[in-house]
PDB file of N, CA and C in Angstrom:
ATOM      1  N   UNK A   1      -4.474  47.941 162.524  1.00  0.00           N
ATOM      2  CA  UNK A   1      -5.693  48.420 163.148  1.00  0.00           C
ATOM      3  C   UNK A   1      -5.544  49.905 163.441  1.00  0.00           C
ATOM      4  N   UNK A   2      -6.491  50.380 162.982  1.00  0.00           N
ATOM      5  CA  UNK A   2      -6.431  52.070 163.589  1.00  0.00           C
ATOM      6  C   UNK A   2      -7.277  52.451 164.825  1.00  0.00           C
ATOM      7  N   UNK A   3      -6.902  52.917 165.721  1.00  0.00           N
ATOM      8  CA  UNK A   3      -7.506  53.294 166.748  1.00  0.00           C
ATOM      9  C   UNK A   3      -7.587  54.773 167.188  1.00  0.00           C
ATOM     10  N   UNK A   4      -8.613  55.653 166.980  1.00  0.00           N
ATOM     11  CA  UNK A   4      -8.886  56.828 167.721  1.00  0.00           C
ATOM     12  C   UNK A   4      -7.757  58.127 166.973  1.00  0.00           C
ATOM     13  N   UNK A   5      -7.539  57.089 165.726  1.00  0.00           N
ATOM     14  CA  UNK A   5      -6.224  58.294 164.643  1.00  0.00           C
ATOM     15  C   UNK A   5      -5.144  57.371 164.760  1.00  0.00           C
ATOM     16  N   UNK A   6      -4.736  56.636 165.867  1.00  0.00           N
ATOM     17  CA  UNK A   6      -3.146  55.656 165.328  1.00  0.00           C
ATOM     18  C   UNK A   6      -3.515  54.746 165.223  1.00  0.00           C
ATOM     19  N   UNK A   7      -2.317  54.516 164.232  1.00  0.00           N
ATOM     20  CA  UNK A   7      -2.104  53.000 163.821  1.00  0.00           C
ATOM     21  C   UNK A   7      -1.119  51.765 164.682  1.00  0.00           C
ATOM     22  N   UNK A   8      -1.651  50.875 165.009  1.00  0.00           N
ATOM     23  CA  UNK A   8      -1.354  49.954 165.561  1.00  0.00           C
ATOM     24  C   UNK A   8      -1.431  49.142 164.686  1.00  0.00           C
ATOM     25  N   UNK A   9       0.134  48.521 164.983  1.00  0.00           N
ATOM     26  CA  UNK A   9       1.303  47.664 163.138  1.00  0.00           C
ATOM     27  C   UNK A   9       1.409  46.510 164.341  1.00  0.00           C
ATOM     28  N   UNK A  10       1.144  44.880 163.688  1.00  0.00           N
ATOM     29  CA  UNK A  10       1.944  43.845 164.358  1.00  0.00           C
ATOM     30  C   UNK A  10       2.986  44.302 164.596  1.00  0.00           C
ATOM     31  N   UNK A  11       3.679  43.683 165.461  1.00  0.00           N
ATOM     32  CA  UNK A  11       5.081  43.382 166.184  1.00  0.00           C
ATOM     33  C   UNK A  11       6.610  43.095 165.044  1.00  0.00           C
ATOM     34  N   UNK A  12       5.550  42.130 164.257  1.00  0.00           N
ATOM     35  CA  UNK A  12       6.667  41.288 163.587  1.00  0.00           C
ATOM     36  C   UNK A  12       6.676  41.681 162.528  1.00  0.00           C
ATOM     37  N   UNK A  13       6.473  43.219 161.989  1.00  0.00           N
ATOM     38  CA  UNK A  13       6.584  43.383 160.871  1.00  0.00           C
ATOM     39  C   UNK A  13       8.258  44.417 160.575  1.00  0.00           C
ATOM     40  N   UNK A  14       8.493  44.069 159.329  1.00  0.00           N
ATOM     41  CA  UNK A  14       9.806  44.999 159.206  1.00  0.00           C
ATOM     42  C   UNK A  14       9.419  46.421 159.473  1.00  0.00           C
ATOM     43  N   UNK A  15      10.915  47.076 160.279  1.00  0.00           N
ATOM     44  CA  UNK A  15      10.794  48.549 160.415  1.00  0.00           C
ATOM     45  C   UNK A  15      10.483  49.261 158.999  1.00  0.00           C
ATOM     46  N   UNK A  16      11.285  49.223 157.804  1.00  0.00           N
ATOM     47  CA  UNK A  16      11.002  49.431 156.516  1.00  0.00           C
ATOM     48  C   UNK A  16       9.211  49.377 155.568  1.00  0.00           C
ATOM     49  N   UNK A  17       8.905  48.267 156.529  1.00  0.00           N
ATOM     50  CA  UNK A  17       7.045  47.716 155.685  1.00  0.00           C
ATOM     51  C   UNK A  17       6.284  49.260 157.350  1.00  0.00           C
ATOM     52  N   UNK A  18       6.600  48.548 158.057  1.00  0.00           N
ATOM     53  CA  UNK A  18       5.752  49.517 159.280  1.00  0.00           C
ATOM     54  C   UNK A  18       6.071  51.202 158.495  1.00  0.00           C
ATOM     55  N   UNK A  19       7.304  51.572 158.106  1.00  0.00           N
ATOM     56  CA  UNK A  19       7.450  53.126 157.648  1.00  0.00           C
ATOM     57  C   UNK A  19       6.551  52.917 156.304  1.00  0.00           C
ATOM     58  N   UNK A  20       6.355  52.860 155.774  1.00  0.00           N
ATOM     59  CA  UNK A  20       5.881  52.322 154.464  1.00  0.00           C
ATOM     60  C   UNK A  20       4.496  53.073 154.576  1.00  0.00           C
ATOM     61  N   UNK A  21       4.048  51.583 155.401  1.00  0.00           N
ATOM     62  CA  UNK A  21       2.184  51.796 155.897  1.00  0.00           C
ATOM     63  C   UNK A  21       1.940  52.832 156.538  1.00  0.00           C
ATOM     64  N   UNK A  22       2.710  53.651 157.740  1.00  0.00           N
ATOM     65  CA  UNK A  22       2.880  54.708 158.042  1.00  0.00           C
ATOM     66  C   UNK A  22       2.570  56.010 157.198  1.00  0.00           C
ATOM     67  N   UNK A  23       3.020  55.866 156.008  1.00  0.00           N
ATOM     68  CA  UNK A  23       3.086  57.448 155.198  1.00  0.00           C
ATOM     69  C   UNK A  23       2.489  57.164 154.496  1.00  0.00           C
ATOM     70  N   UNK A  24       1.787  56.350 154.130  1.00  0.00           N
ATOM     71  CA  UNK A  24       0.373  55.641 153.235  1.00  0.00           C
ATOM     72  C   UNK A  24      -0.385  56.031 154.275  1.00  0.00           C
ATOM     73  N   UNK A  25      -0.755  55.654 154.804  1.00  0.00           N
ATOM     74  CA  UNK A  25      -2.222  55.933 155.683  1.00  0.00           C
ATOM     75  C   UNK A  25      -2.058  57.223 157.220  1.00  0.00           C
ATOM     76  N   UNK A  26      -1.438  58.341 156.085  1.00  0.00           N
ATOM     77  CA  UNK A  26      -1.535  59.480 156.687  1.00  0.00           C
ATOM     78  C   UNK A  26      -2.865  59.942 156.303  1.00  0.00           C
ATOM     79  N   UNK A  27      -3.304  60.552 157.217  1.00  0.00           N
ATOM     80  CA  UNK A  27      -4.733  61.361 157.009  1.00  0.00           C
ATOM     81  C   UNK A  27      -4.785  62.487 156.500  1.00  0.00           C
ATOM     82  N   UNK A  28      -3.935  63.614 156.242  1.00  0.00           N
ATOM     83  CA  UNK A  28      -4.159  64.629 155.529  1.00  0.00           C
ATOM     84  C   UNK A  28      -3.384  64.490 154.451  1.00  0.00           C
ATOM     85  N   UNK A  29      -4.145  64.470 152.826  1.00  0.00           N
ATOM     86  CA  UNK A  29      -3.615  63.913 151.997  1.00  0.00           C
ATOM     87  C   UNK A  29      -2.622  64.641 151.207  1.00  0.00           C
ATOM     88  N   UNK A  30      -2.388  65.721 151.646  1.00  0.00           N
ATOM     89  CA  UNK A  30      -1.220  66.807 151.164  1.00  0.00           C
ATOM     90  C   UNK A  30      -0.035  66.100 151.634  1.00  0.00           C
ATOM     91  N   UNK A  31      -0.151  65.737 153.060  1.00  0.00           N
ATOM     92  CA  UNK A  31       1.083  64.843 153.338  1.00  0.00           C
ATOM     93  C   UNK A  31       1.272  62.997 153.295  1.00  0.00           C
ATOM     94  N   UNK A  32       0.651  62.715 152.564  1.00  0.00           N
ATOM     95  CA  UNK A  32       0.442  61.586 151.858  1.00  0.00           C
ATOM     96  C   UNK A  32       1.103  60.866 151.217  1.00  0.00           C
ATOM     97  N   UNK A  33       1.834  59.699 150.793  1.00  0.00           N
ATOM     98  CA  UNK A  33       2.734  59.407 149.996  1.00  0.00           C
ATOM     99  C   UNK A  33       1.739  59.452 148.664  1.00  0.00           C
ATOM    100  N   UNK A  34       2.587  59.752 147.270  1.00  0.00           N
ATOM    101  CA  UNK A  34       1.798  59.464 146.117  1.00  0.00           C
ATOM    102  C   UNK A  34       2.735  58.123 145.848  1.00  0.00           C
ATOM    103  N   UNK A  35       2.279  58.139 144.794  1.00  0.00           N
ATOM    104  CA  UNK A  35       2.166  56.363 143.981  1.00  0.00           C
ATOM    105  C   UNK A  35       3.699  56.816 143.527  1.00  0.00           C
ATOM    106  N   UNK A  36       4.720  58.048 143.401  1.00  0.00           N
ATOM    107  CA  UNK A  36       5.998  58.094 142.848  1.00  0.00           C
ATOM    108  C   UNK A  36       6.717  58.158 143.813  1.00  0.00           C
ATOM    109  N   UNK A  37       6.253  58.281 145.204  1.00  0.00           N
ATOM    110  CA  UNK A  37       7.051  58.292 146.539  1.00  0.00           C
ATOM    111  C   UNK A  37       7.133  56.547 147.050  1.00  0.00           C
ATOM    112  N   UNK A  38       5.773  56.210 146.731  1.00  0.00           N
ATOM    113  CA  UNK A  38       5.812  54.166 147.166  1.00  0.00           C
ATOM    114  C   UNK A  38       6.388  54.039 146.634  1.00  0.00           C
ATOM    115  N   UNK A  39       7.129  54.299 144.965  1.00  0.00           N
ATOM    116  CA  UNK A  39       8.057  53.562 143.983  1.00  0.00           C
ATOM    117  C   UNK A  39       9.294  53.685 144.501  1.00  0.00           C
ATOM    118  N   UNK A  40       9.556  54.669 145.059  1.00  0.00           N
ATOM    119  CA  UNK A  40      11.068  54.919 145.279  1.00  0.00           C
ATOM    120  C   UNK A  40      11.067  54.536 146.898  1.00  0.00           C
ATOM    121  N   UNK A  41      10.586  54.156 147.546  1.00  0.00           N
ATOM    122  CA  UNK A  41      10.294  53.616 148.777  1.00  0.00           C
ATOM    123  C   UNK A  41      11.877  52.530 149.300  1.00  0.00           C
ATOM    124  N   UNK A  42      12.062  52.496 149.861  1.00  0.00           N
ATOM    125  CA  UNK A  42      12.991  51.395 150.269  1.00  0.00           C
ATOM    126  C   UNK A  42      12.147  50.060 150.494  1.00  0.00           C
ATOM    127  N   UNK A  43      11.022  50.398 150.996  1.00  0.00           N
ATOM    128  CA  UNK A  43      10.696  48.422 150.852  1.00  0.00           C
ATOM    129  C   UNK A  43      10.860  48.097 149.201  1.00  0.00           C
ATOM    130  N   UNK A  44      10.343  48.819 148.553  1.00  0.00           N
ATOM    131  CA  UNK A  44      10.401  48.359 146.772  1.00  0.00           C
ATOM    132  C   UNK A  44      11.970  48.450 146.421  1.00  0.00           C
ATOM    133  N   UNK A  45      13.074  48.649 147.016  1.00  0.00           N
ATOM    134  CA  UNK A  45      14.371  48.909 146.217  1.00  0.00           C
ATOM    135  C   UNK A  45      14.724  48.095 145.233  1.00  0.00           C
ATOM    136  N   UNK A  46      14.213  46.556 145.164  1.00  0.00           N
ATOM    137  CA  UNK A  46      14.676  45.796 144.681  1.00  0.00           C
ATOM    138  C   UNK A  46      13.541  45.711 143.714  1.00  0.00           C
ATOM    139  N   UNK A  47      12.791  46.505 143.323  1.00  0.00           N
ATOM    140  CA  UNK A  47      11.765  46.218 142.234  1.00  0.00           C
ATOM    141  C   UNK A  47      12.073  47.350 141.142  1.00  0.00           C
ATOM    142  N   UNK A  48      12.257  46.410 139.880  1.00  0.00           N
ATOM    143  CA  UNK A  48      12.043  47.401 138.691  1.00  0.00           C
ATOM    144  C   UNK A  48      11.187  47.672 137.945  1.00  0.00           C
ATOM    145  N   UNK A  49      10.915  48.561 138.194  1.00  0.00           N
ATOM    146  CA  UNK A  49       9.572  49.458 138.236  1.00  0.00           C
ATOM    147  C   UNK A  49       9.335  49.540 136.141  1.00  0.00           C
ATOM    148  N   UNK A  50      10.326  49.644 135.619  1.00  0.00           N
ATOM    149  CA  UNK A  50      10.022  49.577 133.976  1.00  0.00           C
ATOM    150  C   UNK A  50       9.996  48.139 133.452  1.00  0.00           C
ATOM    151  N   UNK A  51      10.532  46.776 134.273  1.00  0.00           N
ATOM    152  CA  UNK A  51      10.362  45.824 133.830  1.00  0.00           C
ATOM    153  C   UNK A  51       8.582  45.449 134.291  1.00  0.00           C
ATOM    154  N   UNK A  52       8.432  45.414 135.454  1.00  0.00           N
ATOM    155  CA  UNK A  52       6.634  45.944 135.724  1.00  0.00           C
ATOM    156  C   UNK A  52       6.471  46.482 134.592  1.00  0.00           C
ATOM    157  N   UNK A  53       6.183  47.936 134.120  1.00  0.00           N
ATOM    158  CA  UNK A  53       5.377  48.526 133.349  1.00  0.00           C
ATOM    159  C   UNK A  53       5.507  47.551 132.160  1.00  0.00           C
ATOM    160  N   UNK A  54       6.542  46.617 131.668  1.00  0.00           N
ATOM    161  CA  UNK A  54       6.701  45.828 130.785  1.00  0.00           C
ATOM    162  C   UNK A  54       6.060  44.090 130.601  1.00  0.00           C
ATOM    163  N   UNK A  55       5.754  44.127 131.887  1.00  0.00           N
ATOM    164  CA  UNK A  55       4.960  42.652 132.435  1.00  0.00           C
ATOM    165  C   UNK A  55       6.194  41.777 131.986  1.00  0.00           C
ATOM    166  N   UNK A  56       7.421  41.949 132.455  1.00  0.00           N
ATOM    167  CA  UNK A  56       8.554  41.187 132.520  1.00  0.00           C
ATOM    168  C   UNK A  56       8.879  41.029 133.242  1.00  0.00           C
ATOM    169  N   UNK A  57       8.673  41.374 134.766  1.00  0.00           N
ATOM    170  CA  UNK A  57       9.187  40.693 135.671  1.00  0.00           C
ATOM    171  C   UNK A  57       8.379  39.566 136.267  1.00  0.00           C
ATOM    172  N   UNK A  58       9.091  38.484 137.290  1.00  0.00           N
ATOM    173  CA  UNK A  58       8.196  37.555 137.823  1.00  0.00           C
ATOM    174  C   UNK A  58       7.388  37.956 139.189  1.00  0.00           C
ATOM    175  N   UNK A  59       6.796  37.674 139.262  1.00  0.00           N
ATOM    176  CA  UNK A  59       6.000  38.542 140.711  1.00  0.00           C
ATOM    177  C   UNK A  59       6.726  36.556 142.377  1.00  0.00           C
ATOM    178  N   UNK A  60       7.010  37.538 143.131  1.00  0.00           N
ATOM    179  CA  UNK A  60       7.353  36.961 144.132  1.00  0.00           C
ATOM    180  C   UNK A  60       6.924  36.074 144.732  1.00  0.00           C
ATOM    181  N   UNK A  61       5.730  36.127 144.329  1.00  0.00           N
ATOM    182  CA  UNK A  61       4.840  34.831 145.129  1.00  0.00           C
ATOM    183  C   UNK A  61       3.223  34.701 144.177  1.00  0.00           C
ATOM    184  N   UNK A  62       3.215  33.748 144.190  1.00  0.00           N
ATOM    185  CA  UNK A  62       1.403  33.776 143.136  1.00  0.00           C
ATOM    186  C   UNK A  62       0.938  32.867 144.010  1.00  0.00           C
ATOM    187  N   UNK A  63      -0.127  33.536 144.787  1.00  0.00           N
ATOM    188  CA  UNK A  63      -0.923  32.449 145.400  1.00  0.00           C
ATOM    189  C   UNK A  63      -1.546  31.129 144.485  1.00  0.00           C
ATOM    190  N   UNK A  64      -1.636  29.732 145.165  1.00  0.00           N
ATOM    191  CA  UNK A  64      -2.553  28.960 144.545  1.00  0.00           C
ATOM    192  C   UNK A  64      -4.069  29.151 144.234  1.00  0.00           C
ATOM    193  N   UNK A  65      -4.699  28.288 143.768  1.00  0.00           N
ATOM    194  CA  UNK A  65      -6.131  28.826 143.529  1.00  0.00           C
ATOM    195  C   UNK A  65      -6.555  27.551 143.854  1.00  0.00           C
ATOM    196  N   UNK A  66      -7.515  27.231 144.717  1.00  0.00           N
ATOM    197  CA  UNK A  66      -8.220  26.210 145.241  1.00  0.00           C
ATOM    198  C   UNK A  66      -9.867  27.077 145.063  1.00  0.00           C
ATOM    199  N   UNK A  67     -10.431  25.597 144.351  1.00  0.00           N
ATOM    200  CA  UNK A  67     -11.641  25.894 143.972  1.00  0.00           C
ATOM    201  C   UNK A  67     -12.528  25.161 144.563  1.00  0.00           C
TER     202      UNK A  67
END
């Protein structure tokens, strides 16, 4: 939730995901993360980023689909 310019993060989220969302939803976009700063991010460490571009890796969770 953003309030009045801050962000207010659940409780129970990792310090690593809270820094994350943090430098993503900076407001002046000069200081902004780009899309090559999320890649190298520590929440993603464990993602390979060329097996993605390859649609070879398995994705972590696939929601069900209830119709």
């Amino acid at each position: 939730m953003v309030n009045a310019g801050r962000i207010v993060l659940p409780k129970n989220i990792t310090p690593q995901t809270r820094d994350l969302i943090r430098r993503i939803l900076v407001a002046d976009p000069n200081m902004r993360f780009e899309i090559k700063d999320i890649m190298q991010h520590k929440f993603f460490n464990k993602i390979d980023w060329s097996m993605v571009g390859k649609k070879r890796m398995e994705p972590p969770f696939v929601p069900g689909l209830e119709l």
